[in-house]
Protein backbone atom coordinates (compact mmCIF):
# COMPACT_ATOMS: atom_id res chain seq x y z
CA UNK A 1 -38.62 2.07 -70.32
CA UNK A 2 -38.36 0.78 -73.84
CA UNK A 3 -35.27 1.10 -75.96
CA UNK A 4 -36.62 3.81 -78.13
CA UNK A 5 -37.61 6.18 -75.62
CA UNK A 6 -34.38 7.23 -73.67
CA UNK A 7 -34.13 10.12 -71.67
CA UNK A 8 -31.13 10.17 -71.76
CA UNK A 9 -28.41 10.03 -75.77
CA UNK A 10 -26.80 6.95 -76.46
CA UNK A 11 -23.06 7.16 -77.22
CA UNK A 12 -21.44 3.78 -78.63
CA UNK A 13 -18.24 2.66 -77.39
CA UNK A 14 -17.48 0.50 -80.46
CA UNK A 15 -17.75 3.45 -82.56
CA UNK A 16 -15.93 6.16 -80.58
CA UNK A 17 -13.09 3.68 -81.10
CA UNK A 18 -13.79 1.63 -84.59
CA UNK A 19 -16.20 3.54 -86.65
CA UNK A 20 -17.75 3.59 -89.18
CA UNK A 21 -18.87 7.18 -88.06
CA UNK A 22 -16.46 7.77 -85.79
CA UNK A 23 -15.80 11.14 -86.12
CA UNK A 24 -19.48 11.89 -85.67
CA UNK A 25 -19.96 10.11 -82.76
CA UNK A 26 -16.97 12.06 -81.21
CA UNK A 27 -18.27 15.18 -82.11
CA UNK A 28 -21.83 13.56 -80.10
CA UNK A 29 -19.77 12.59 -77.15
CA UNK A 30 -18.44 16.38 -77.27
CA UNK A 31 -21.70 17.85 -77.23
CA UNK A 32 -23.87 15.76 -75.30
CA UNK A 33 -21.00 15.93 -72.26
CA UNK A 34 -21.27 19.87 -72.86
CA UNK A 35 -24.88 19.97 -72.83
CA UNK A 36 -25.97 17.75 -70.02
CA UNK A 37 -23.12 15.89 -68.77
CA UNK A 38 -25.27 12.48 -68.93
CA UNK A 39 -25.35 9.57 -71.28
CA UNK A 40 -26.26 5.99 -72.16
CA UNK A 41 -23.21 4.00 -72.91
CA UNK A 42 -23.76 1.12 -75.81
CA UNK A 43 -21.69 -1.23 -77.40
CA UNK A 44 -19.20 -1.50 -74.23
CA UNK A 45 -17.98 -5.11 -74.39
CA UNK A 46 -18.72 -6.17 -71.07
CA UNK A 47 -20.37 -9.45 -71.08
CA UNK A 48 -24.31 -9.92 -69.98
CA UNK A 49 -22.74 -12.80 -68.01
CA UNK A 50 -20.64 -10.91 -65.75
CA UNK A 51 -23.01 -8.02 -65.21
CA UNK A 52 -25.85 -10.76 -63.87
CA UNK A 53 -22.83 -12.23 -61.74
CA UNK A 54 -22.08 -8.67 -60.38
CA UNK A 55 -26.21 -8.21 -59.31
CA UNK A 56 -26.00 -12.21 -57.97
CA UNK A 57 -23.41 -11.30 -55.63
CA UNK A 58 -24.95 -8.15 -54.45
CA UNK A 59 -28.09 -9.17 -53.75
CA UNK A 60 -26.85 -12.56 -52.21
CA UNK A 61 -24.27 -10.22 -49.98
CA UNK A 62 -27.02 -7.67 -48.98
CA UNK A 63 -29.31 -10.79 -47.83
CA UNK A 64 -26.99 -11.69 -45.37
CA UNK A 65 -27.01 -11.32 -41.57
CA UNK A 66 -26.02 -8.18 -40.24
CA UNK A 67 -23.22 -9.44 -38.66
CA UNK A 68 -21.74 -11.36 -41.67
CA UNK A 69 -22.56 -8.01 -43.61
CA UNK A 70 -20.10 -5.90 -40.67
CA UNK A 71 -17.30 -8.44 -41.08
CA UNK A 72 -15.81 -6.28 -43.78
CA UNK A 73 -17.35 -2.53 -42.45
CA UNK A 74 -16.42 0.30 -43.81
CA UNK A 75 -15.70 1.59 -40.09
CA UNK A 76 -13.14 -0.75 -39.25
CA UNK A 77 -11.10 0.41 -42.46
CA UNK A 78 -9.22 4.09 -42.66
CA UNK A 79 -9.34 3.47 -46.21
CA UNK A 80 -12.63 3.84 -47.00
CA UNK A 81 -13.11 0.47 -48.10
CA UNK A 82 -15.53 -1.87 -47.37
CA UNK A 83 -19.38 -2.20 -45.96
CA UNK A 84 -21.16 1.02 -44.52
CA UNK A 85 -25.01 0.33 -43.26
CA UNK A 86 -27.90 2.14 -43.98
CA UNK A 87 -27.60 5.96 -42.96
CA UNK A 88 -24.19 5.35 -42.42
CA UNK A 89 -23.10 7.90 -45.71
CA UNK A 90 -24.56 11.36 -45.68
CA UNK A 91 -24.83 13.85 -48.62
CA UNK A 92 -24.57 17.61 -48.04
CA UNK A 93 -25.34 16.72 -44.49
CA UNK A 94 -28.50 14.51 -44.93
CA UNK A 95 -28.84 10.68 -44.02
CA UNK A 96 -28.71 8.71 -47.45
CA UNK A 97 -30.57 5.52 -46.97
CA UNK A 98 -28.92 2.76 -48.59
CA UNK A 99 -26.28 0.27 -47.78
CA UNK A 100 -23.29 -0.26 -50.01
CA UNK A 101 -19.56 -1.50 -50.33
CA UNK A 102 -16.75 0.41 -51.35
CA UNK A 103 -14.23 -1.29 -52.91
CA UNK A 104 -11.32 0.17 -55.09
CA UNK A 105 -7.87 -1.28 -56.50
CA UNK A 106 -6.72 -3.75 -54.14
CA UNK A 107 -3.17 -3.01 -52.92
CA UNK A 108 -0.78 -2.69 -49.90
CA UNK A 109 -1.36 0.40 -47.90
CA UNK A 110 1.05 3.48 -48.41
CA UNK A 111 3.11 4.75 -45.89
CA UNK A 112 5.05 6.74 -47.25
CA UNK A 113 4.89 11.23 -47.77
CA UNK A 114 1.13 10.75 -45.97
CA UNK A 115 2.10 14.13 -43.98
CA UNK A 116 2.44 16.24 -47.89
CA UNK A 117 0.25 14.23 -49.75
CA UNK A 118 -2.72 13.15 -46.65
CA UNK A 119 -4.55 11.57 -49.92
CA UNK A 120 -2.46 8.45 -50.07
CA UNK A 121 -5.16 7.48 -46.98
CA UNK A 122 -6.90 6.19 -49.20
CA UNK A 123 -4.78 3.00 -50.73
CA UNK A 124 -5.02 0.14 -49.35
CA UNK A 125 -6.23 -3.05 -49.63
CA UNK A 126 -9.80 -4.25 -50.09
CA UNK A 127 -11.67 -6.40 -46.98
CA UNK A 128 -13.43 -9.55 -48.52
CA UNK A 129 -16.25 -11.23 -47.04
CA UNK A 130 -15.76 -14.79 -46.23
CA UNK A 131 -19.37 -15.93 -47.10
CA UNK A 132 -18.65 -14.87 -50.30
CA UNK A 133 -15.65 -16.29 -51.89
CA UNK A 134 -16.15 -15.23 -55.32
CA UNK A 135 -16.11 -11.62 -54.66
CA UNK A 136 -12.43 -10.86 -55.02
CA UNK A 137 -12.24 -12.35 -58.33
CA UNK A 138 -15.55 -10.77 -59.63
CA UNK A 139 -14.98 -7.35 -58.25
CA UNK A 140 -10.64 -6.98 -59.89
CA UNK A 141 -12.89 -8.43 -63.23
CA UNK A 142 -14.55 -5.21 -63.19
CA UNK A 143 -12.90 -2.74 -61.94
CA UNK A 144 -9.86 -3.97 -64.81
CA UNK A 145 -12.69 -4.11 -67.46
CA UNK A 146 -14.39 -0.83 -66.21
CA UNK A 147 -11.21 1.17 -66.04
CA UNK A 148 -10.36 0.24 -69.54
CA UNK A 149 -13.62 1.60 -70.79
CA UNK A 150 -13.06 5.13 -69.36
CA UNK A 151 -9.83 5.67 -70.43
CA UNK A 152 -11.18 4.85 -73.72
CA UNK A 153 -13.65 6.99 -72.96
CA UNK A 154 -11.31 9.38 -72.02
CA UNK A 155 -9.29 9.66 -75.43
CA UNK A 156 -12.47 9.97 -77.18
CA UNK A 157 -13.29 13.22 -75.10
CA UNK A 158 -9.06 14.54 -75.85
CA UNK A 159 -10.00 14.13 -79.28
CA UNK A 160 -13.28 15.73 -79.42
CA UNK A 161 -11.91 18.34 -77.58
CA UNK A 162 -8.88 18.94 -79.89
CA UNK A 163 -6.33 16.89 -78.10
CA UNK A 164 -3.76 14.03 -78.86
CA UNK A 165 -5.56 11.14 -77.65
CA UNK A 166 -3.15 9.98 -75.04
CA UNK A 167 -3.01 13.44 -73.50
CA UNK A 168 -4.40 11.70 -69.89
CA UNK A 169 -2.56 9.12 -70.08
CA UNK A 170 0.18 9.92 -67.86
CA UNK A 171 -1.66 10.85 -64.84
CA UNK A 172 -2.96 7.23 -65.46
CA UNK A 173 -0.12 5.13 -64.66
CA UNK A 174 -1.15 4.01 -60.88
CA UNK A 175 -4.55 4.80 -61.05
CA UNK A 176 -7.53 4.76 -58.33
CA UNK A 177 -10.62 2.95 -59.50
CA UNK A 178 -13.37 3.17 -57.03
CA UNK A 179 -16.72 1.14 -57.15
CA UNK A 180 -19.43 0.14 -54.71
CA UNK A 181 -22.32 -2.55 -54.87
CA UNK A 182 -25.57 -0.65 -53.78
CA UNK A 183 -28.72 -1.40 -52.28
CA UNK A 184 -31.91 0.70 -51.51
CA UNK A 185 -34.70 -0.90 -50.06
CA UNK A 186 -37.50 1.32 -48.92
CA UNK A 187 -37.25 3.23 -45.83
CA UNK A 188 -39.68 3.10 -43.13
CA UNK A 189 -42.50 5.80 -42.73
CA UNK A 190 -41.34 8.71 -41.97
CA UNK A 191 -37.27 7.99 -42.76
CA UNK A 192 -35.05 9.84 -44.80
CA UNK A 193 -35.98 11.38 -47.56
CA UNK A 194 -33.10 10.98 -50.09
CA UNK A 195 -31.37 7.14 -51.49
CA UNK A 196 -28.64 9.91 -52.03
CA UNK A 197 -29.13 13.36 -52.03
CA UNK A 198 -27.75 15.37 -54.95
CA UNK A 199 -24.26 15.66 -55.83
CA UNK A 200 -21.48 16.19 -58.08
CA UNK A 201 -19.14 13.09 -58.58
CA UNK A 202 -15.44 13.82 -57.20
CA UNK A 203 -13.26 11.40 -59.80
CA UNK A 204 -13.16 11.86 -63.75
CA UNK A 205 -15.98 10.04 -64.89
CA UNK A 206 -18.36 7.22 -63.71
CA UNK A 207 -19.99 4.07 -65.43
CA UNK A 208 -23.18 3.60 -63.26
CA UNK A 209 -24.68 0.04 -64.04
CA UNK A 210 -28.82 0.25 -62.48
CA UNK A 211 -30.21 -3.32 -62.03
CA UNK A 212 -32.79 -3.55 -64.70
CA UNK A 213 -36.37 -2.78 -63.51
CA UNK A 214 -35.22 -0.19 -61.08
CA UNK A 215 -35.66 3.40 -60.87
CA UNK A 216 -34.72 6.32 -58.98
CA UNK A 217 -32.10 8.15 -60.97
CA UNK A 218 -32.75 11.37 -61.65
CA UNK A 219 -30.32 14.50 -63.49
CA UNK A 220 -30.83 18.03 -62.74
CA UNK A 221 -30.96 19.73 -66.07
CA UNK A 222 -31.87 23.48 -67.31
CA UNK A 223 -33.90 23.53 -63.60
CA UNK A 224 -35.90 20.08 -63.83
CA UNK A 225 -35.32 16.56 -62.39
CA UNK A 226 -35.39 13.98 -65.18
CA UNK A 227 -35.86 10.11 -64.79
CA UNK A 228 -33.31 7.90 -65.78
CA UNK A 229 -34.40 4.58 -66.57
CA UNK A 230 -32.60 1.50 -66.70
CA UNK A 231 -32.13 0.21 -70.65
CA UNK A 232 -30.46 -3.70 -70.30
CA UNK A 233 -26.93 -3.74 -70.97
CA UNK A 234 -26.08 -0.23 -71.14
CA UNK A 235 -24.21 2.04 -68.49
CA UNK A 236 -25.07 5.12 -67.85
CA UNK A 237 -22.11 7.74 -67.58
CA UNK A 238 -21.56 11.38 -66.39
CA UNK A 239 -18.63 13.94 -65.75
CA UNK A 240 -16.73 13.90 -62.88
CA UNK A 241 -15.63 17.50 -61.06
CA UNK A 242 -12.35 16.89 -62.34
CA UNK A 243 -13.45 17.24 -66.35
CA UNK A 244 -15.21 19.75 -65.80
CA UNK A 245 -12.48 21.22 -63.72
CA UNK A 246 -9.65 20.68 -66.80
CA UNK A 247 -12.28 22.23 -69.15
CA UNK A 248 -13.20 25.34 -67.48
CA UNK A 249 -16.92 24.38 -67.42
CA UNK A 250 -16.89 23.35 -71.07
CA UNK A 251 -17.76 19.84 -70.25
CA UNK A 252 -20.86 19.57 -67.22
CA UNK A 253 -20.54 17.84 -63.99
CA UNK A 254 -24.16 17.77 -63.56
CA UNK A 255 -25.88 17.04 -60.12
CA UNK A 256 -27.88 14.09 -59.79
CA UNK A 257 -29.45 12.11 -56.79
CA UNK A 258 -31.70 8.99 -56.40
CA UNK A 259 -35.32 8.85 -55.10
CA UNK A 260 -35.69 6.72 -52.05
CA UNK A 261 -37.26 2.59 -53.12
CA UNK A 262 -41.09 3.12 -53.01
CA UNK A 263 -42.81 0.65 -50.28
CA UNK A 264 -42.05 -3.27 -51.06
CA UNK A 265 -39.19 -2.35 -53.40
CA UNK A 266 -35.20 -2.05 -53.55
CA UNK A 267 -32.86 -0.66 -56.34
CA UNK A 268 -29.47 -2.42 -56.79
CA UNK A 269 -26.73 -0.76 -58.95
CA UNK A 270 -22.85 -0.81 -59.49
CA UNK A 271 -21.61 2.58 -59.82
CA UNK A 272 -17.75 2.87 -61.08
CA UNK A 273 -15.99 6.01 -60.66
CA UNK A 274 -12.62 6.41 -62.90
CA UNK A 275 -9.61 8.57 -60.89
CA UNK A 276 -6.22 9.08 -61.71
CA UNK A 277 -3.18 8.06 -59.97
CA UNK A 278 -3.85 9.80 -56.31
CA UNK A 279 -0.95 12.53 -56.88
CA UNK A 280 -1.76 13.60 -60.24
CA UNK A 281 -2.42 17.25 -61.06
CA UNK A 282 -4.96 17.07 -63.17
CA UNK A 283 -4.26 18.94 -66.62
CA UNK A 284 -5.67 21.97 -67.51
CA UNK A 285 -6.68 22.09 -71.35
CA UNK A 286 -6.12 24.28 -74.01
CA UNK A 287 -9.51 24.87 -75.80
CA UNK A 288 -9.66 25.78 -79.31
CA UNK A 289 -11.50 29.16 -79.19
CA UNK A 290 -14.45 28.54 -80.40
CA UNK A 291 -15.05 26.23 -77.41
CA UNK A 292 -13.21 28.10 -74.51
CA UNK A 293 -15.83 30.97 -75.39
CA UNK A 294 -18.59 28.39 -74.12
CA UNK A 295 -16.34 27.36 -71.10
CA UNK A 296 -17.85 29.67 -67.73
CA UNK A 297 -14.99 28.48 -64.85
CA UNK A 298 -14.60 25.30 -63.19
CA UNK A 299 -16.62 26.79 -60.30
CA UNK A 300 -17.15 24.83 -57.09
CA UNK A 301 -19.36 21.94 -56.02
CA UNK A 302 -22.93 21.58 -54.08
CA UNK A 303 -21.14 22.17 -50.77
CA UNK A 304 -19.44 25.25 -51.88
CA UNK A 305 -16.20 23.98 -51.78
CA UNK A 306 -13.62 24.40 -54.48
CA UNK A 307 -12.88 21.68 -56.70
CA UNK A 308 -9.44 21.40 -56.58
CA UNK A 309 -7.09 20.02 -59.21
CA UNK A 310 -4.80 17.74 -57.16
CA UNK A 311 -6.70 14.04 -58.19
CA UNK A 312 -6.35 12.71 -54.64
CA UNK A 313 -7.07 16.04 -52.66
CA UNK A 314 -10.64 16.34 -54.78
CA UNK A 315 -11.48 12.41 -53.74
CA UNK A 316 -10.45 12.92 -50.29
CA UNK A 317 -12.24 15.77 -49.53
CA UNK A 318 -15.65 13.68 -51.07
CA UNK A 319 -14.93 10.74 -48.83
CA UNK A 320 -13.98 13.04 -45.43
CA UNK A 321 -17.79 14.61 -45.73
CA UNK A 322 -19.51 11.23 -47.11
CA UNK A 323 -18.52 9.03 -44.37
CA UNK A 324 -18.42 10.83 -40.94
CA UNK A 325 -17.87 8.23 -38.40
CA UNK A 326 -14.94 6.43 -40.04
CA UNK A 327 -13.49 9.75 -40.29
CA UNK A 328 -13.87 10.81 -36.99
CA UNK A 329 -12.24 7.18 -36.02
CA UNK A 330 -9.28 7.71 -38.14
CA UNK A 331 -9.00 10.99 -39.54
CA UNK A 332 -10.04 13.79 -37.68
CA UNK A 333 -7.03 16.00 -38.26
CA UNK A 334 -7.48 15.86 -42.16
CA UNK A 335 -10.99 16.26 -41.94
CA UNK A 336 -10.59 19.38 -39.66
CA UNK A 337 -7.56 20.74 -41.54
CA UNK A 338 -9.68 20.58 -45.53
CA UNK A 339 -12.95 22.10 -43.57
């Protein structure tokens, strides 16, 4: 895909933030995010060094022997964290086939209010692989630099939308960054179907780095499937449930899903999913009228189950459905009490 021919607008960071033609590209950001939900991110800061690093590691993890891959499984881990095999994740009840860690901010588990506030499950600390050694430091590198880059994000969108620019900033005093490294080789005749099936994303927003050369993305917009190609050193971003949630609808959480590798290949990418601090009620905004006419309800996601406002009840209730076997191993209860 060539650099003129997106599929997709291009938003630049630097100018959401410095200008020159700042206020237009606010007033861009606004629309495109009400229109289709989608965008190429330029001009983010993030060195071409470290993204290379980031696909290094990946593919050299994903290369290893299963068994050095399972040191760190996702199973072993009522966080959520860690390494989950191929057809280990499903989406709306179908076998995605691709293998992927999980990591998010790396801290002690809480023990603390888990019977009112179940959510907190999902702290904890992140398993490393020892074959690796460089993974810790690369992986806190980018979930810091990533996390900074939505909440920028984030102020651009309060102030296209009429808002102080810190108005989120509150609810992101402890927040919980989630990323994974992903893999998709090709299945075998006759396997599933779907890399991942289509779906809504659960957090705020998400910065979704595709290894260049790859394909497979595709957004669901006004009824058709359109490619999203890789264009080197940009992300590409989309609403979360819980933006579209605070905006009645204004802004789109649009589905998307990824075809499966076609035979001899495999698609790498680093997806990044910004979420506030687990007990945060997200905020419901105030639209100036002109907007709020354009706003149709937060509605509910592809599984027909309400998106709920609660930060941490909204991520749990993704990560209950998406990984079945470590919940049946650890939480059961939850899963059967939020069905």
């Amino acid at each position: 895909m060539s650099h003129q021919d997106p599929t997709l607008p291009i938003i630049s960071l630097d100018r959401l933030i410095n200008g020159p033609g700042r206020a237009e590209e606010i007033a861009k950001l606004r629309q495109v995010t009400h229109e289709i939900g989608f965008f190429y991110l330029a001009d983010h800061g993030v060195s071409r060094q470290l993204q290379e690093e980031m696909f290094v590691t990946a593919h050299e993890f994903f290369a290893l022997p299963q068994e050095a891959k399972e040191e760190i499984s996702n199973l072993n881990n009522p966080h959520y964290r860690g390494y989950s095999e191929l057809g280990d994740e499903r989406t709306q009840g179908k076998t995605d086939w691709r293998e992927q860690i999980d990591y998010g901010a790396d801290r002690p588990a809480l023990t603390e209010g888990l019977d009112t506030h179940p959510w907190r499950v999902l702290e904890g600390p992140n398993p490393w692989p020892s074959a690796i050694p460089q993974m810790k430091e690369l992986i806190d590198s980018w979930l810091a630099q990533l996390s900074d880059i939505g909440l920028d994000l984030l102020r651009a969108w309060a102030e296209s939308l009429d808002q102080a620019p810190d108005y989120f900033d509150e609810i992101f005093t402890h927040p919980h960054p989630m990323m994974k490294l992903a893999h998709y080789p090709a299945p075998e005749a006759g396997g599933p179907g779907q890399g991942v099936g289509a779906h809504h994303d659960a957090g705020v927003l998400t910065l979704l780095l595709p290894e260049e050369g790859s394909s497979g993305l595709q957004v669901r917009h006004e009824g058709e499937w359109i490619d999203v190609e890789p264009i080197a050193d940009h992300f590409v971003v989309n609403i979360g449930e819980l933006l579209e949630a605070a905006t009645d609808g204004y802004l789109v959480s649009t589905a998307h899903r990824v075809l499966p590798s076609a035979p001899g290949t495999s698609r790498y990418s680093i997806p990044f999913f910004l979420t506030p601090n687990l007990d945060a009620r997200f905020p419901h905004l105030e639209l100036p009228a002109e907007l709020a006419q354009q706003a149709p309800g937060k509605g509910i996601d592809l599984n027909d189950q309400e998106i709920f406002d609660i930060s941490g009840r909204n991520t749990l209730k993704s990560r209950l459905r998406a990984h079945p076997e470590t919940t049946a191993r650890y939480h059961a209860e939850l899963a059967a009490a939020m069905s």
